[in-house]
C-alpha atoms as a PDB file:
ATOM      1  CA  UNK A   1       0.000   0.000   0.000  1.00  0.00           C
ATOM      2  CA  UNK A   2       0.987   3.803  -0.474  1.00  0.00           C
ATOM      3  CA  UNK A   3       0.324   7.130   0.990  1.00  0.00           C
ATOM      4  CA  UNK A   4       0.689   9.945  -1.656  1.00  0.00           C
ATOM      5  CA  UNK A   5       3.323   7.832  -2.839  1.00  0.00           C
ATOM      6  CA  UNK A   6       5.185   6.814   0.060  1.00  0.00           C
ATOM      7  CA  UNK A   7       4.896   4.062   1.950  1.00  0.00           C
ATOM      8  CA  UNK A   8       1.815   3.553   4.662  1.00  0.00           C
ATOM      9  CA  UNK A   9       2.652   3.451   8.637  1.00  0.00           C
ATOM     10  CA  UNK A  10       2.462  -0.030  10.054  1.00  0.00           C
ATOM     11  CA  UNK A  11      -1.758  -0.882  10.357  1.00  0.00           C
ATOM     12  CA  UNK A  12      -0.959  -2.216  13.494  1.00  0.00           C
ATOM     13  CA  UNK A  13       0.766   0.152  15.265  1.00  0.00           C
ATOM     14  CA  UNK A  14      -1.435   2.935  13.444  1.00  0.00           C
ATOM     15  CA  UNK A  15      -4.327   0.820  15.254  1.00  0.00           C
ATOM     16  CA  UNK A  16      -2.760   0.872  18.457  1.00  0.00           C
ATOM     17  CA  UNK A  17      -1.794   4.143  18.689  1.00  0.00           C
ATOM     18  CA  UNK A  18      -5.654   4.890  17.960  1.00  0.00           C
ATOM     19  CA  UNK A  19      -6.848   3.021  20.790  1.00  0.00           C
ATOM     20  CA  UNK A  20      -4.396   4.825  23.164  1.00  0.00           C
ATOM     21  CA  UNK A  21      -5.849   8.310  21.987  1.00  0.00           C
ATOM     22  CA  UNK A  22      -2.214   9.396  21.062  1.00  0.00           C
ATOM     23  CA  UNK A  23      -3.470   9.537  17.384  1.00  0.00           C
ATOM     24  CA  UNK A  24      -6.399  12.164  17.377  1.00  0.00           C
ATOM     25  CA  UNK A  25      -8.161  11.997  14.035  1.00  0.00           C
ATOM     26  CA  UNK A  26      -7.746  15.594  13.142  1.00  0.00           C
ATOM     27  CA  UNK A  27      -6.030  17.497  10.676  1.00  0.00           C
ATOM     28  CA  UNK A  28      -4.266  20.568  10.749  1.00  0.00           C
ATOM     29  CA  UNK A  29      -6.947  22.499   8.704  1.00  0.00           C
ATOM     30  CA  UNK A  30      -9.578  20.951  10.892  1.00  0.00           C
ATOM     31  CA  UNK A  31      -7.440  22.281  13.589  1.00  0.00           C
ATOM     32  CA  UNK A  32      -7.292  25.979  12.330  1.00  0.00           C
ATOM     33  CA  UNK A  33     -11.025  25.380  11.286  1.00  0.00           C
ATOM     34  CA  UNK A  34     -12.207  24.429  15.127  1.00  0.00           C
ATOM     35  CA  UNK A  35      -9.853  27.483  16.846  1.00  0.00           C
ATOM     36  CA  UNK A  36     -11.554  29.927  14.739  1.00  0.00           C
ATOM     37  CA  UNK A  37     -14.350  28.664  15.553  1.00  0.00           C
ATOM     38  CA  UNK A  38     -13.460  28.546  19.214  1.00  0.00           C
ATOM     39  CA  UNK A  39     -11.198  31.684  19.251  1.00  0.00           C
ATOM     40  CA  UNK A  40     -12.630  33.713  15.993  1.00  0.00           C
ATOM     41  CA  UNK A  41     -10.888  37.183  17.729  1.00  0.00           C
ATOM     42  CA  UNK A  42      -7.893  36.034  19.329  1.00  0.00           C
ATOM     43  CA  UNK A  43      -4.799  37.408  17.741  1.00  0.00           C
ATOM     44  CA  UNK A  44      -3.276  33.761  16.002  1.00  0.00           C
ATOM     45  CA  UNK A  45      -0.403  35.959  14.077  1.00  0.00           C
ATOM     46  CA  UNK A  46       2.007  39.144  14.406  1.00  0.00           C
ATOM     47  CA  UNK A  47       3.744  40.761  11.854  1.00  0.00           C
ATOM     48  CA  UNK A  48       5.273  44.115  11.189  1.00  0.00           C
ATOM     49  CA  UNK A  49       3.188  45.302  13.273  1.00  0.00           C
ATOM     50  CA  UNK A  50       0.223  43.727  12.044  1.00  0.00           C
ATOM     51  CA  UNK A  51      -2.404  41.494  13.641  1.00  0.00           C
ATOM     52  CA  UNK A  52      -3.766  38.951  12.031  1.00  0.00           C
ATOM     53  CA  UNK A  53      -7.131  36.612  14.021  1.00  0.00           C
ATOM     54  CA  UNK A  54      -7.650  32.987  13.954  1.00  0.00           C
ATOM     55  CA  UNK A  55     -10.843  33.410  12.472  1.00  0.00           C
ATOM     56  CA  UNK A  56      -9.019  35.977   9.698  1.00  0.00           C
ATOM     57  CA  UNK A  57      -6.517  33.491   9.600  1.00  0.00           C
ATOM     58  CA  UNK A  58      -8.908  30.552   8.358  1.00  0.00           C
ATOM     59  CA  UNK A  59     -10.734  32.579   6.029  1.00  0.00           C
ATOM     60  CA  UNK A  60      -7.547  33.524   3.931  1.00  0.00           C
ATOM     61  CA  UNK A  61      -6.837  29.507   4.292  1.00  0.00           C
ATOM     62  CA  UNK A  62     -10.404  28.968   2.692  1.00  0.00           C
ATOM     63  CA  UNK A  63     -10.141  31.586  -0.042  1.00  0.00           C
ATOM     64  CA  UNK A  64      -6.503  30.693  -0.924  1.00  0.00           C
ATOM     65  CA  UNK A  65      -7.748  26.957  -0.965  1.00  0.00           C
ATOM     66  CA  UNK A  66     -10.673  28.030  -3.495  1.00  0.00           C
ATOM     67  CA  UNK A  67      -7.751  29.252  -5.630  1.00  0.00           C
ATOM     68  CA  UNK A  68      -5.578  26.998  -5.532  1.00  0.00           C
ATOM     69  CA  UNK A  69      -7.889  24.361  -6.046  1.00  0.00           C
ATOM     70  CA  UNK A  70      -9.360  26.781  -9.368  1.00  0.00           C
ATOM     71  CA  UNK A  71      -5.526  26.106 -10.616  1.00  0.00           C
ATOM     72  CA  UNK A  72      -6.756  22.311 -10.622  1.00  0.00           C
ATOM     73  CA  UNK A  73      -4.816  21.794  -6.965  1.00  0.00           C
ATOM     74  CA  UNK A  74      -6.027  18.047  -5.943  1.00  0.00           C
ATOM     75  CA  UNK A  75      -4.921  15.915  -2.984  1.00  0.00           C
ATOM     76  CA  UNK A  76      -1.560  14.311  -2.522  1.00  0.00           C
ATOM     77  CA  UNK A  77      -0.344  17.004  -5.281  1.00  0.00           C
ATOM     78  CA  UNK A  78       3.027  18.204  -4.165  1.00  0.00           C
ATOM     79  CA  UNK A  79       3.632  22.495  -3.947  1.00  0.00           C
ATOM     80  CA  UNK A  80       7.077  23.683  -3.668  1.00  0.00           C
ATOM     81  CA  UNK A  81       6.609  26.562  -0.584  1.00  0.00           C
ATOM     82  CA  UNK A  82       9.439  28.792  -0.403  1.00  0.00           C
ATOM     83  CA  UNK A  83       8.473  31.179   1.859  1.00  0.00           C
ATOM     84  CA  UNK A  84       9.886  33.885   4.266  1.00  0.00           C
ATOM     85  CA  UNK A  85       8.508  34.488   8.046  1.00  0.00           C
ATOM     86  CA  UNK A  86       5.774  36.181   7.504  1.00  0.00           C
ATOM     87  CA  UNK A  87       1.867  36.031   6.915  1.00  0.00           C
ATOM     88  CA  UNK A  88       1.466  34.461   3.411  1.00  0.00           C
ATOM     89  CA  UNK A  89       3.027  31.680   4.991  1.00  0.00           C
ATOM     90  CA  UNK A  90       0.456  30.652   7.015  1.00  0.00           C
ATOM     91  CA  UNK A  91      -2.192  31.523   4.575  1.00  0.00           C
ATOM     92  CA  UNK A  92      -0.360  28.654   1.900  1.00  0.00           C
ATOM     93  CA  UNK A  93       0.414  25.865   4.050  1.00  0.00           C
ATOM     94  CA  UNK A  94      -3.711  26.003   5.479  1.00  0.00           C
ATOM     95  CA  UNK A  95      -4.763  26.562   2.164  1.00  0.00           C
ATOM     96  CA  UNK A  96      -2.852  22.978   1.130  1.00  0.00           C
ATOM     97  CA  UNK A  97      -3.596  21.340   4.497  1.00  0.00           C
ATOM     98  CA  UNK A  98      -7.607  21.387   3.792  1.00  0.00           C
ATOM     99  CA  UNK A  99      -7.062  20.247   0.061  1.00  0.00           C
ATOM    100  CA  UNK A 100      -4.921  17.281   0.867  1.00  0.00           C
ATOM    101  CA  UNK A 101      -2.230  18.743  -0.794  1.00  0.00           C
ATOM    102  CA  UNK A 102       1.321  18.222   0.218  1.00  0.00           C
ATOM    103  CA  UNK A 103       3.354  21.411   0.891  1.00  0.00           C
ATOM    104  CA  UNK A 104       7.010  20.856   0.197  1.00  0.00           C
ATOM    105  CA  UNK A 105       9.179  23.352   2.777  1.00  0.00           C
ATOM    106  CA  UNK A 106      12.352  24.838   0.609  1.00  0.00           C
ATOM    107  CA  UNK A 107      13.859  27.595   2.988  1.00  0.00           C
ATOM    108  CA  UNK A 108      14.609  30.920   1.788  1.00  0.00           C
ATOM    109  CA  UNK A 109      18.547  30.248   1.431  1.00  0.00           C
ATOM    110  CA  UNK A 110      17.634  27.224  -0.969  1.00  0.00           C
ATOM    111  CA  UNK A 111      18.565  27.705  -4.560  1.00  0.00           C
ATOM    112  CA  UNK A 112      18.575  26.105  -7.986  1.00  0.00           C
ATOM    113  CA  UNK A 113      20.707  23.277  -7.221  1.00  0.00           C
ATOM    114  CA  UNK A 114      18.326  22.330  -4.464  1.00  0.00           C
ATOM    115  CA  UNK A 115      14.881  23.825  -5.473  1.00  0.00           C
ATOM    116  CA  UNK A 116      15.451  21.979  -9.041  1.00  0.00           C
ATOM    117  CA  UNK A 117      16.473  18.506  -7.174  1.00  0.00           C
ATOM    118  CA  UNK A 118      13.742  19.060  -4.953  1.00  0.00           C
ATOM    119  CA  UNK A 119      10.795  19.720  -7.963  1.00  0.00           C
ATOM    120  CA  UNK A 120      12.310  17.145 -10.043  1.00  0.00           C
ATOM    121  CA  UNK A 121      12.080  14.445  -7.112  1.00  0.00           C
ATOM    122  CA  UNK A 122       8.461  15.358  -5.887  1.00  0.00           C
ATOM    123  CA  UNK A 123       7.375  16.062  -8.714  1.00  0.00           C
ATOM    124  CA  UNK A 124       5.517  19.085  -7.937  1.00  0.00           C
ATOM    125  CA  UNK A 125       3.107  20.881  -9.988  1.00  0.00           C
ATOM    126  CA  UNK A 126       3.520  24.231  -8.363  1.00  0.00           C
ATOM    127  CA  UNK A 127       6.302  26.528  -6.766  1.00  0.00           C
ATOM    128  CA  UNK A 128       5.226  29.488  -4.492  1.00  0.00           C
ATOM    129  CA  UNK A 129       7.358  32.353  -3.877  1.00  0.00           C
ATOM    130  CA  UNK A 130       7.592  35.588  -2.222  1.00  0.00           C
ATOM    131  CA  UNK A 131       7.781  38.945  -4.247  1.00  0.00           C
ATOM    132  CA  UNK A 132       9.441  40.632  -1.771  1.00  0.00           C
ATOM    133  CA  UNK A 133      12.545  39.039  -2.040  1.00  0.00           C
ATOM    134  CA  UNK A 134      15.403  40.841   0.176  1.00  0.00           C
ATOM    135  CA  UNK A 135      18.349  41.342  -2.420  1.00  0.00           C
ATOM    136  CA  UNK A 136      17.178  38.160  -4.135  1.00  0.00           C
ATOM    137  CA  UNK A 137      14.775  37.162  -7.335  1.00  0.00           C
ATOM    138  CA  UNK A 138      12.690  34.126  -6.645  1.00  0.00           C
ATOM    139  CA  UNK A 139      10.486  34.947  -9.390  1.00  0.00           C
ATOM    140  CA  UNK A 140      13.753  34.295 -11.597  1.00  0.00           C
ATOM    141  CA  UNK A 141      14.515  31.523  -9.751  1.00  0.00           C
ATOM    142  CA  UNK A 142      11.242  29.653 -10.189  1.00  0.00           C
ATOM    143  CA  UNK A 143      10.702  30.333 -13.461  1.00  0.00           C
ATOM    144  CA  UNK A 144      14.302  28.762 -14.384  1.00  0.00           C
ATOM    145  CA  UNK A 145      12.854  26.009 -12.085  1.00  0.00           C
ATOM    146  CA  UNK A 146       9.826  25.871 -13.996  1.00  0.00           C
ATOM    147  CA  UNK A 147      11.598  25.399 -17.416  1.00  0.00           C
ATOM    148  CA  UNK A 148      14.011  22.477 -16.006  1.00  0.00           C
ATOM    149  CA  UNK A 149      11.068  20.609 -14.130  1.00  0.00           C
ATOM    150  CA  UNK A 150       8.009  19.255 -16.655  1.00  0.00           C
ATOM    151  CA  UNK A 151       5.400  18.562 -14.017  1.00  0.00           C
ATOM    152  CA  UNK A 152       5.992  22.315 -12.645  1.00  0.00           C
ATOM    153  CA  UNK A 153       2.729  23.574 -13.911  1.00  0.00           C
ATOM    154  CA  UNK A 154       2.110  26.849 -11.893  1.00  0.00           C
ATOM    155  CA  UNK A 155       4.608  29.338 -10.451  1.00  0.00           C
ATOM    156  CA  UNK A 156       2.835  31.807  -8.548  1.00  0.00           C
ATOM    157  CA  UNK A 157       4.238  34.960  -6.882  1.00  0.00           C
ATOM    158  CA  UNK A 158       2.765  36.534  -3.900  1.00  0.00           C
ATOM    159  CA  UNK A 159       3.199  39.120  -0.960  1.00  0.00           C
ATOM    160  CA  UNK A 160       4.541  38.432   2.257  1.00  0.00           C
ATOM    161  CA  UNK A 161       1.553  40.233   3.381  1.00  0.00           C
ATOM    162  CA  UNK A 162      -1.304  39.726   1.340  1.00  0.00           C
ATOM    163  CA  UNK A 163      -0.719  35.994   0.660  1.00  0.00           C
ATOM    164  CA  UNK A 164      -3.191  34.668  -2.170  1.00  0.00           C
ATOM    165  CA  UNK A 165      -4.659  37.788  -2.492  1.00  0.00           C
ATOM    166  CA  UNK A 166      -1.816  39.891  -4.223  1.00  0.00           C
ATOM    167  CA  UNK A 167      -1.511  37.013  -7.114  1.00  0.00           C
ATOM    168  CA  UNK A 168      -3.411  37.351 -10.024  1.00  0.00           C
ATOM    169  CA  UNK A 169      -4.898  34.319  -9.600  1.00  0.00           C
ATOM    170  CA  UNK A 170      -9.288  34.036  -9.631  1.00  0.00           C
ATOM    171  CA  UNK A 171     -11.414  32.051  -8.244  1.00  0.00           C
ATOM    172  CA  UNK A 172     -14.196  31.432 -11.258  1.00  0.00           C
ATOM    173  CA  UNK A 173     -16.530  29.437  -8.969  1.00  0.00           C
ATOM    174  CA  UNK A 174     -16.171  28.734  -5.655  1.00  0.00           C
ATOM    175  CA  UNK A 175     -15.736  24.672  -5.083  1.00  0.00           C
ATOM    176  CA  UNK A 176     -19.050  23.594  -2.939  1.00  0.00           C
ATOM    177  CA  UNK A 177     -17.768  20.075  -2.060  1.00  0.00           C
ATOM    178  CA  UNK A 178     -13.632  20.256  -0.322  1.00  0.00           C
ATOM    179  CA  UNK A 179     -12.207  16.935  -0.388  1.00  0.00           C
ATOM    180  CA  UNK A 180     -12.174  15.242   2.503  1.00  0.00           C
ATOM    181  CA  UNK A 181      -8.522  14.579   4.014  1.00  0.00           C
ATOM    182  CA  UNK A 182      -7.725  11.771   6.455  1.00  0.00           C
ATOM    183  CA  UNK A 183      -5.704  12.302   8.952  1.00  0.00           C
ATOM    184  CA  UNK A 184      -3.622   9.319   8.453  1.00  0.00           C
ATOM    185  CA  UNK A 185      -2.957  10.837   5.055  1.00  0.00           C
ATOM    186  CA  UNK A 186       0.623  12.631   5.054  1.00  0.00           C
ATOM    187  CA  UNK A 187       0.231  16.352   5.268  1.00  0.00           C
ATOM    188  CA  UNK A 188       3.391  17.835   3.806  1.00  0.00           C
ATOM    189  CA  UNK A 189       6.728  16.809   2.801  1.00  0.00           C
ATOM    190  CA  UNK A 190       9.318  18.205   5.265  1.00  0.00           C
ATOM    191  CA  UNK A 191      13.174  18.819   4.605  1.00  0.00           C
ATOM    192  CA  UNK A 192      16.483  16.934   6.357  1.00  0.00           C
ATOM    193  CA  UNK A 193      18.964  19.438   7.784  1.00  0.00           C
ATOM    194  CA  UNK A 194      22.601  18.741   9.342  1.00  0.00           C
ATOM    195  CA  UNK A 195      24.481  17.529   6.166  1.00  0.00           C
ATOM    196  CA  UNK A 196      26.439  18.937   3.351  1.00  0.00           C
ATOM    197  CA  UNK A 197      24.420  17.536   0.728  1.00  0.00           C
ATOM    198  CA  UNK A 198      21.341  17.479  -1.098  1.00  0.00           C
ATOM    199  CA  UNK A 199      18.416  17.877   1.357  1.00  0.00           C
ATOM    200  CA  UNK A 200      16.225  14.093   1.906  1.00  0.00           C
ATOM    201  CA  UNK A 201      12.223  14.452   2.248  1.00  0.00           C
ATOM    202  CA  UNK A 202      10.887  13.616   5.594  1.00  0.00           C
ATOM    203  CA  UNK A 203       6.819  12.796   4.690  1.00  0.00           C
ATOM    204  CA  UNK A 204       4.818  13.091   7.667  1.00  0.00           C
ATOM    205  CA  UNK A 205       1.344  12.499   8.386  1.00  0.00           C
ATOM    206  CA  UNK A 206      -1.322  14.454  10.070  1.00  0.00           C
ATOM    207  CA  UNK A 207      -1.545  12.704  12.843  1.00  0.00           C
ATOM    208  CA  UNK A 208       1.768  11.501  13.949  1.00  0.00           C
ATOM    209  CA  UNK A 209       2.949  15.162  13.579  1.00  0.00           C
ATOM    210  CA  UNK A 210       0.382  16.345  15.537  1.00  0.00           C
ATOM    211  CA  UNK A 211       1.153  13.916  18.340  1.00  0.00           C
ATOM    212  CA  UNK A 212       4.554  15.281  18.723  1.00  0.00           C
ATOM    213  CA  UNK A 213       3.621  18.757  18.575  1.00  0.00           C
ATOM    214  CA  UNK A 214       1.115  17.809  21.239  1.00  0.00           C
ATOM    215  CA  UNK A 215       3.580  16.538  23.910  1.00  0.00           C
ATOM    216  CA  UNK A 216       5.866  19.368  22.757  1.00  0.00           C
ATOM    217  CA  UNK A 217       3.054  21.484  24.153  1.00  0.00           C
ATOM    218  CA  UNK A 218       2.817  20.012  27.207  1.00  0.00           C
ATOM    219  CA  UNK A 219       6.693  19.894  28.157  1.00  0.00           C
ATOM    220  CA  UNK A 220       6.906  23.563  27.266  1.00  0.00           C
ATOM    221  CA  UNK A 221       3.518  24.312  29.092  1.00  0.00           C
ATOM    222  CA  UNK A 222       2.158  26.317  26.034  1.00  0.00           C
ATOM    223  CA  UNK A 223      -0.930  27.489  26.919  1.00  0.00           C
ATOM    224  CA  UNK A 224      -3.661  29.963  25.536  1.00  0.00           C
ATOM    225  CA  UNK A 225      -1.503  32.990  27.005  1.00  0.00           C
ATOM    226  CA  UNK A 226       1.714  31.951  24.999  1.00  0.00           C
ATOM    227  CA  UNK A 227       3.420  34.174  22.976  1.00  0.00           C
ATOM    228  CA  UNK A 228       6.191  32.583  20.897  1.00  0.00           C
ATOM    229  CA  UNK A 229       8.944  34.437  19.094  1.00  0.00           C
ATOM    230  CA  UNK A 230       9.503  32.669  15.366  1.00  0.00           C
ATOM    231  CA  UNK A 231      13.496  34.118  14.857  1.00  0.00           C
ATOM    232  CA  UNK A 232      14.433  31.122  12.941  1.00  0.00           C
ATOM    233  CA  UNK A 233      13.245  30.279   9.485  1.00  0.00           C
ATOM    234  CA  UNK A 234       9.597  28.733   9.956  1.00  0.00           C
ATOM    235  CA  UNK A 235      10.300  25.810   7.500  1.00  0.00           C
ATOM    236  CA  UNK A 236      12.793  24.395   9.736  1.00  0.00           C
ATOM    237  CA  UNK A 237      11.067  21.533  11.453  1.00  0.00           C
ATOM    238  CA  UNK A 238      12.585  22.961  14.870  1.00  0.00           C
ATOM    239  CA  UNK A 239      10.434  26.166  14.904  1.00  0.00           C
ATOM    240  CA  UNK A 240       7.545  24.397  12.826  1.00  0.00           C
ATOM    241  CA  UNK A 241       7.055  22.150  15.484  1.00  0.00           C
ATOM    242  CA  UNK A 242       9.088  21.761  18.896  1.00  0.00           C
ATOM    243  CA  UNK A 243       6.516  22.980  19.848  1.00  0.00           C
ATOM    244  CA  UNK A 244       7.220  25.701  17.091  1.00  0.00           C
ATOM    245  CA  UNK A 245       4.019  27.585  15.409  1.00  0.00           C
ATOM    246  CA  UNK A 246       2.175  24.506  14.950  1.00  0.00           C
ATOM    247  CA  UNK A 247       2.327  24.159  18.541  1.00  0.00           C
ATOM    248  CA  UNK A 248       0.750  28.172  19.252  1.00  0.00           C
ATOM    249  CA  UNK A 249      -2.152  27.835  17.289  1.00  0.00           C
ATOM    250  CA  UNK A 250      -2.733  24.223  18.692  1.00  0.00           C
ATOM    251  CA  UNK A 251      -3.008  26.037  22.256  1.00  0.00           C
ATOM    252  CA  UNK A 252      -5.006  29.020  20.537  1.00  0.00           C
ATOM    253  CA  UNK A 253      -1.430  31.650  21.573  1.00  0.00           C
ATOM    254  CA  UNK A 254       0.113  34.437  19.200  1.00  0.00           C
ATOM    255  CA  UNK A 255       2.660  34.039  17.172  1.00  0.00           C
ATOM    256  CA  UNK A 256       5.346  36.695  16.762  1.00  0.00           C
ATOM    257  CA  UNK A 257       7.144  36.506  13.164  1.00  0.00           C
ATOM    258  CA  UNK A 258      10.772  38.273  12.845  1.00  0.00           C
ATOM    259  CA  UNK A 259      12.333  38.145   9.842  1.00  0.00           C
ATOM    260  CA  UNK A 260      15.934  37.959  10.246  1.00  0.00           C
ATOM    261  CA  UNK A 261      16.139  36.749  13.685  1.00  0.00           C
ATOM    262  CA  UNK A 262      19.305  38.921  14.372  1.00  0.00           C
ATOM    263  CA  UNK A 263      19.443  40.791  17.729  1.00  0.00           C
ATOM    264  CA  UNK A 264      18.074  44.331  16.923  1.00  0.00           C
ATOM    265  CA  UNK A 265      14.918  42.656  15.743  1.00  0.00           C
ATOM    266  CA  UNK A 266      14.843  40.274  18.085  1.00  0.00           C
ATOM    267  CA  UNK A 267      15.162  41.721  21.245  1.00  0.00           C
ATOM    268  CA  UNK A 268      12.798  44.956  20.492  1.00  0.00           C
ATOM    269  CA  UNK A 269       9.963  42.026  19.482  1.00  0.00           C
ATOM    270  CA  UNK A 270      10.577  40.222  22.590  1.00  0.00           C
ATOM    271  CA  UNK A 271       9.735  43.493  24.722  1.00  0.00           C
ATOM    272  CA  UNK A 272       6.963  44.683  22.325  1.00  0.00           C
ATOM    273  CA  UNK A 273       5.181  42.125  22.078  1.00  0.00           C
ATOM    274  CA  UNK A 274       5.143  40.367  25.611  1.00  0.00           C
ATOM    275  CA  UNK A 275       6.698  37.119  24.352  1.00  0.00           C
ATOM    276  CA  UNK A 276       7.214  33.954  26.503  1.00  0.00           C
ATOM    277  CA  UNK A 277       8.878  31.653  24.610  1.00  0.00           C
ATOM    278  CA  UNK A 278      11.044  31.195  21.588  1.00  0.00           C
ATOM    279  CA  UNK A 279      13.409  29.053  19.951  1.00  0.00           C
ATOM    280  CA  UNK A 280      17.075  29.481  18.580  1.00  0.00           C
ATOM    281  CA  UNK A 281      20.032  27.658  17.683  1.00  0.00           C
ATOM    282  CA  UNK A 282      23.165  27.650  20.070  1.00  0.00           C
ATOM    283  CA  UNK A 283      26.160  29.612  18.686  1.00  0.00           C
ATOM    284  CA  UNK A 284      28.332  26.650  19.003  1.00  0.00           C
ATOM    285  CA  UNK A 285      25.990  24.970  16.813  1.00  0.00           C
ATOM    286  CA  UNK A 286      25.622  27.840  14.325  1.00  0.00           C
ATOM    287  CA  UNK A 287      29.205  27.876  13.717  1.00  0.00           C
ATOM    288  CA  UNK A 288      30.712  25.042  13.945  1.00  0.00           C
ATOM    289  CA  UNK A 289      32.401  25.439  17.371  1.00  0.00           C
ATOM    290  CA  UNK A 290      33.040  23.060  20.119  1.00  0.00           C
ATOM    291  CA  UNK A 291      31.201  23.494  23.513  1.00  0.00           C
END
């Protein structure tokens, strides 16, 4: 049996983790759907300065969905996502989750050699990038991507900010019937780090994901009242998940998104915006050095 493609997690362990109630049933834009539902005015995002709701949140997941489902967007397709912190990153990755598409996490430092390997390999049918692009030309990028890759369908271009909404993509009729996504089904495809080479695709499911991010909650004591600082690039696994972003809206918290991560930013966020908890790399780590 397969998965999107990759092989299924062992029935019987699947089963047993079931009957222990460490495997939920729900997936993450069921999640988003049932906080915004739950916590419609509660700030869920923070961004230059701008606030963004859970129930906001959701419905820029559902429109984006509409759209990207218009572009002919169907479960278990894979989407490149190369995305910086901010907004539109949120907006993507929801809008895929309640499809049943994959999202495939590229970081912002990731280039041709990678982003081609990476397309080529998946096979992915569409690349989204930011237009504000710090010095550097996605756009360019992509479409170079585009012309090496022949399952690359659909590049499309947005703003940090406005997400979905700043392509110039329509939604011609809005789709009455979402497919419905299982929670055993894997919900994105998520990048190796540590090693010199090419990065290696991690698929993980719904619901063993959301397990870990679960008892990453708990050890961390995220709550409600958590604010948590995202310094690090958000497609790392680390601040996806441990218990990362995921983890914040799980609990119904804020999220605060910096953009660089370096001190000056950092630190001015961290009294601004009341935050509790964040998560960086040690500098020993970052450069190599011995402890």
């Amino acid at each position: 049996m397969s998965n999107n493609g990759f092989p299924v997690w062992d029935q019987e362990r699947t089963k047993r983790y079931k009957e222990l109630g460490l495997w939920e049933g729900e997936t993450f834009g069921e999640m988003l759907q049932r906080q915004a539902e739950a916590i419609p005015d509660q700030v869920a995002l923070t961004w230059r300065g701008s606030h963004l709701t859970y129930e906001e949140l959701h419905t820029r997941a559902y429109i984006a969905g509409q759209k990207l489902m218009g572009l002919g967007i169907q479960p278990g397709d894979r989407v490149l996502v190369q995305l910086p912190n901010s907004i539109a990153f949120f907006e993507v990755i929801f809008a895929l989750f309640k499809i049943g598409a994959l999202p495939v996490f590229c970081l912002p430092a990731h280039r041709f050699t990678e982003v081609s390997y990476i397309a080529e390999h998946t096979k992915a049918v569409a690349y989204i990038v930011s237009k504000d692009s710090s010095g550097f030309d996605y756009k360019a990028l992509a479409e170079k991507v585009q012309n090496e890759c022949r399952a690359l369908n659909h590049v499309l271009v947005v703003d940090n900010k406005e997400g979905m909404g700043s392509s110039d993509v329509t939604t011609a009729n809005e789709v009455s019937k979402w497919p419905a996504v299982d929670a055993d089904s894997y919900a994105f495809l998520q990048l190796s780090g540590g090693s010199t080479g090419l990065p290696k695709l991690i698929p993980r499911t719904h619901n063993d994901y959301a397990y870990s991010i679960r008892r990453s909650n708990e050890i961390c004591g995220i709550t409600q009242k958590s604010v948590y600082l995202t310094a690090l690039p958000i497609a790392h696994n680390y601040p996806l998940s441990s218990p990362g972003v995921i983890g914040l809206l799980m609990a119904g918290g804020r999220i605060v998104l910096a953009e660089t991560g370096a001190p000056d930013e950092a630190f001015p966020l961290i009294e601004q915006e009341g935050v509790t908890i964040t998560g960086l790399v040690p500098l020993w780590r970052l450069f190599g050095l011995k402890r």
